[in-house]
N, C-alpha and C. Protein backbone atom coordinates (compact mmCIF):
# COMPACT_ATOMS: atom_id res chain seq x y z
N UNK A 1 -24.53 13.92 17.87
CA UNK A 1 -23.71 12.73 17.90
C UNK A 1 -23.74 12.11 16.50
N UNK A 2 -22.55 11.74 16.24
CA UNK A 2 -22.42 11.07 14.69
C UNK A 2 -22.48 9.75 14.93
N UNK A 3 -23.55 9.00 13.94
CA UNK A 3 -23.49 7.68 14.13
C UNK A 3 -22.67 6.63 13.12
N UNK A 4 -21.93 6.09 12.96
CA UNK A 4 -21.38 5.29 11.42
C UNK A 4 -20.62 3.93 11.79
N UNK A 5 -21.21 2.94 11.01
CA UNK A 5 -20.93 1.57 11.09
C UNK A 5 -19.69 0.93 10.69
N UNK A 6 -18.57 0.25 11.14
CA UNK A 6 -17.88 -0.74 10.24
C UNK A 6 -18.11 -2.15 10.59
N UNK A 7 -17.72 -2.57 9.35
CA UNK A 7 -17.83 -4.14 9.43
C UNK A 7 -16.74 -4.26 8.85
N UNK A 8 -16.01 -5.70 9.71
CA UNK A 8 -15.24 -6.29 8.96
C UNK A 8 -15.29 -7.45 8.77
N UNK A 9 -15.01 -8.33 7.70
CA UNK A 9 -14.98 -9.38 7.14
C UNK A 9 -14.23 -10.57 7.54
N UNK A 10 -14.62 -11.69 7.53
CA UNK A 10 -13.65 -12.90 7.66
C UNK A 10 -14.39 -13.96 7.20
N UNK A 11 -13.81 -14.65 6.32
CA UNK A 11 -14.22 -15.67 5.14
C UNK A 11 -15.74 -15.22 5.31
N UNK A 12 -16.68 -16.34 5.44
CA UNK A 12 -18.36 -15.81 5.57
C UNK A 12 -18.34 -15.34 6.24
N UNK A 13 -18.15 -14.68 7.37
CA UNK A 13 -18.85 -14.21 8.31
C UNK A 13 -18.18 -12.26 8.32
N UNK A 14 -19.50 -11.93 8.42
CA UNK A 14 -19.14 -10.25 8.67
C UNK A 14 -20.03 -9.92 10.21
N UNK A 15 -19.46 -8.81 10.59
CA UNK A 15 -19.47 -8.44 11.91
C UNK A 15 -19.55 -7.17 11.64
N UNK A 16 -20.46 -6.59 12.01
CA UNK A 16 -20.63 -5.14 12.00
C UNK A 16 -20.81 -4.54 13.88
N UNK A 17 -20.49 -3.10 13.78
CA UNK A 17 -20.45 -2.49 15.29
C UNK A 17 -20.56 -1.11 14.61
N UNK A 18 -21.72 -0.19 15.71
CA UNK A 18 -22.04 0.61 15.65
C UNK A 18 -20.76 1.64 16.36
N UNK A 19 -20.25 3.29 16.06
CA UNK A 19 -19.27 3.53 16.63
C UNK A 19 -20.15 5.20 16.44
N UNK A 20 -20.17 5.59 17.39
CA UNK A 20 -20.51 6.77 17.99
C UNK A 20 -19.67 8.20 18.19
N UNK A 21 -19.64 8.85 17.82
CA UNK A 21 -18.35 9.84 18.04
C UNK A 21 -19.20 11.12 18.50
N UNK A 22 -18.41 12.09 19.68
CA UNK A 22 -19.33 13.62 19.92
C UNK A 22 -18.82 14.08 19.11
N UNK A 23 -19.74 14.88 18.59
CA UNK A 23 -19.32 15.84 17.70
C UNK A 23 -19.85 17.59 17.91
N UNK A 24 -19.10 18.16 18.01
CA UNK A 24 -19.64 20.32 18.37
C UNK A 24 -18.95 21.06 17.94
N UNK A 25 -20.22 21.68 17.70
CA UNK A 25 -19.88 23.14 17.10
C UNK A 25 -20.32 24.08 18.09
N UNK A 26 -19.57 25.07 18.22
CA UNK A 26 -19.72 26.26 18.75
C UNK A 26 -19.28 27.98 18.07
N UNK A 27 -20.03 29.01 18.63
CA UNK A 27 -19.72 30.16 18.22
C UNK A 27 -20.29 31.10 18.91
N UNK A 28 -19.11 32.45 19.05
CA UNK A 28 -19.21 33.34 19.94
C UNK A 28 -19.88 34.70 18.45
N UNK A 29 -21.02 35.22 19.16
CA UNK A 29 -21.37 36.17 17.98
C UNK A 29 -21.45 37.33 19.41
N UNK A 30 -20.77 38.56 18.51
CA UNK A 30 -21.06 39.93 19.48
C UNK A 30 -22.01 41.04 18.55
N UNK A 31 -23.05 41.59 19.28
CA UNK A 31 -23.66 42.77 18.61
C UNK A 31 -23.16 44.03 18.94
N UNK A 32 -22.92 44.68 17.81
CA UNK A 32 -22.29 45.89 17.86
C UNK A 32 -23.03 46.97 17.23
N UNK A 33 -23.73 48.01 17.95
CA UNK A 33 -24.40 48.90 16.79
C UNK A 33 -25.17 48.14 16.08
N UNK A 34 -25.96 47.40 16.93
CA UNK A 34 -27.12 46.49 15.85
C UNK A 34 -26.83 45.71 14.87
N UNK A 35 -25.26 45.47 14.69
CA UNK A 35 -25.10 44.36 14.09
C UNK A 35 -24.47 42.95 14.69
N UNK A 36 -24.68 42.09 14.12
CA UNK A 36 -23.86 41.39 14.76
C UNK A 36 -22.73 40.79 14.05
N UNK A 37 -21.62 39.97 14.82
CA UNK A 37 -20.53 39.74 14.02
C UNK A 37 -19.64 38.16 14.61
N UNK A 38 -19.31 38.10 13.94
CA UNK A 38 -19.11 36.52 14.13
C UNK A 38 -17.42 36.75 15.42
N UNK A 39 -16.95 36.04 16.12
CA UNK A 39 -16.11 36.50 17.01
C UNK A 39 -15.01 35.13 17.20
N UNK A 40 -15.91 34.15 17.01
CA UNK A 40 -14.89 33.03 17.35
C UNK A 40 -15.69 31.66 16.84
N UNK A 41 -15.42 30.91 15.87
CA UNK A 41 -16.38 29.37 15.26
C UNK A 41 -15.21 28.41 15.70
N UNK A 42 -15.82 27.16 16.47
CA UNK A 42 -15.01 26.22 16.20
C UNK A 42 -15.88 25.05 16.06
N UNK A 43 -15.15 23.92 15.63
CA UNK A 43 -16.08 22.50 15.55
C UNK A 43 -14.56 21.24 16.28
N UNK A 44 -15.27 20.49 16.39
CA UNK A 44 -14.40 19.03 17.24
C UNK A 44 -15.19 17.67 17.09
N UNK A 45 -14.72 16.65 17.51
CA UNK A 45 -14.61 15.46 17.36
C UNK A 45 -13.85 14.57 18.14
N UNK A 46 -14.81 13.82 19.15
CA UNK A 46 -14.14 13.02 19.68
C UNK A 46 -14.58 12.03 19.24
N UNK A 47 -13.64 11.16 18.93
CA UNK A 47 -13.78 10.08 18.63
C UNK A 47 -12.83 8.60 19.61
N UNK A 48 -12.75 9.34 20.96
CA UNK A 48 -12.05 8.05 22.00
C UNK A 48 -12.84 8.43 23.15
N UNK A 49 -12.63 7.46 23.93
CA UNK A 49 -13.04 7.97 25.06
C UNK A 49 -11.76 8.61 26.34
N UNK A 50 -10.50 8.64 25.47
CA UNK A 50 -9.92 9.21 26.15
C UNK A 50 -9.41 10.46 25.85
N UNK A 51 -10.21 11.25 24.80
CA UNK A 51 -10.33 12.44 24.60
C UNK A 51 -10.96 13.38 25.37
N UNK A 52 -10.59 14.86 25.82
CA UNK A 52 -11.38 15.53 25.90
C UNK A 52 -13.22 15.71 25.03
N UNK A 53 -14.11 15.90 25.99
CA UNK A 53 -15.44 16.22 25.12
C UNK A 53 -15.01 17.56 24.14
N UNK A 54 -15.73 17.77 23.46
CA UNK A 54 -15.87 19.00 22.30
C UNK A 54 -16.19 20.21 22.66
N UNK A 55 -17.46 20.27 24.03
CA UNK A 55 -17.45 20.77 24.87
C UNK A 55 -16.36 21.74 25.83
N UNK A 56 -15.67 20.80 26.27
CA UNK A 56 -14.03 21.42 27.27
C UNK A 56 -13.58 21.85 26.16
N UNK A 57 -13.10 21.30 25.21
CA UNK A 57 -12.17 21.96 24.20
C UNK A 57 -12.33 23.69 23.86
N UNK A 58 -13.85 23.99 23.47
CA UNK A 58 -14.50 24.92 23.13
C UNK A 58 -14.35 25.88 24.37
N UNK A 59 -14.30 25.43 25.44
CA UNK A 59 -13.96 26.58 26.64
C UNK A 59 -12.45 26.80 26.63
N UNK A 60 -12.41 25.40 26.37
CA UNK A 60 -10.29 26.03 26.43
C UNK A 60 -9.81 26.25 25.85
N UNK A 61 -10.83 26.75 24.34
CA UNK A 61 -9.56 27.84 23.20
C UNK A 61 -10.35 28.93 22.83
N UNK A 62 -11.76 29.29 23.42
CA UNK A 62 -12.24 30.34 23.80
C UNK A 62 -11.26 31.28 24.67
N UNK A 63 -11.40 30.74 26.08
CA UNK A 63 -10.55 31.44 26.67
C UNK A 63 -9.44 32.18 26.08
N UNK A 64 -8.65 30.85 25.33
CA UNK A 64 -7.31 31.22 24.98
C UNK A 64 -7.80 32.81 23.89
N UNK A 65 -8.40 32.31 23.17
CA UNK A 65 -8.84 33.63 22.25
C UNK A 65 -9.18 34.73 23.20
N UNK A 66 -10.12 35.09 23.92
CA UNK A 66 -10.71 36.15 24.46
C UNK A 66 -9.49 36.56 25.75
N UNK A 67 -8.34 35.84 25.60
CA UNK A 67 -7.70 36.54 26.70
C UNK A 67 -6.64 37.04 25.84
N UNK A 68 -6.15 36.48 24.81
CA UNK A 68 -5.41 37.02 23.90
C UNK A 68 -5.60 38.68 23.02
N UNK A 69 -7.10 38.54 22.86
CA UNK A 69 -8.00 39.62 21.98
C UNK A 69 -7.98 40.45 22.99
N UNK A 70 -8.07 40.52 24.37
CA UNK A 70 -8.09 41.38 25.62
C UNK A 70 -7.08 42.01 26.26
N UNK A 71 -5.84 41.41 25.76
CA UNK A 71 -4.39 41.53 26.34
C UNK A 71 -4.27 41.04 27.93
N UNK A 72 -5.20 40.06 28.23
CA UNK A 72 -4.59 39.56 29.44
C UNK A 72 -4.03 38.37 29.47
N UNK A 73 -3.59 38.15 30.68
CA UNK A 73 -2.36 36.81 30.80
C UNK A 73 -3.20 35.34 31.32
């Protein structure tokens, strides 16, 4: 989770609020013949609460990749 502050100003007085955002990374690695190999990286950011988490996102363009790379529908 990313943490970062604004404040804003008005004549003297400042007001600060803490603002929280999810933040993920994910990655699909496959071993092949003892190696391994990178297959799919993504990262996200929510920053509303009426966003999808970073989480869902990461399953729902996984999919999209591994059904694409597979030739299914």
């Amino acid at each position: 989770m990313t943490h970062s502050v604004v404040a804003t100003a008005s004549g003297n007085v400042a007001t600060a609020r803490e603002l929280k955002d999810r933040t993920g990374d994910g990655m699909v690695i496959a071993m092949a013949r003892g190696k391994a190999r990178l297959v799919y990286s993504f990262k996200d950011v929510q920053t509303t609460v009426f966003e999808r988490k970073p989480v869902s996102n990461f399953v729902r363009e996984f999919i999209k990749v591994y059904k694409k790379g597979n030739d299914l529908k």
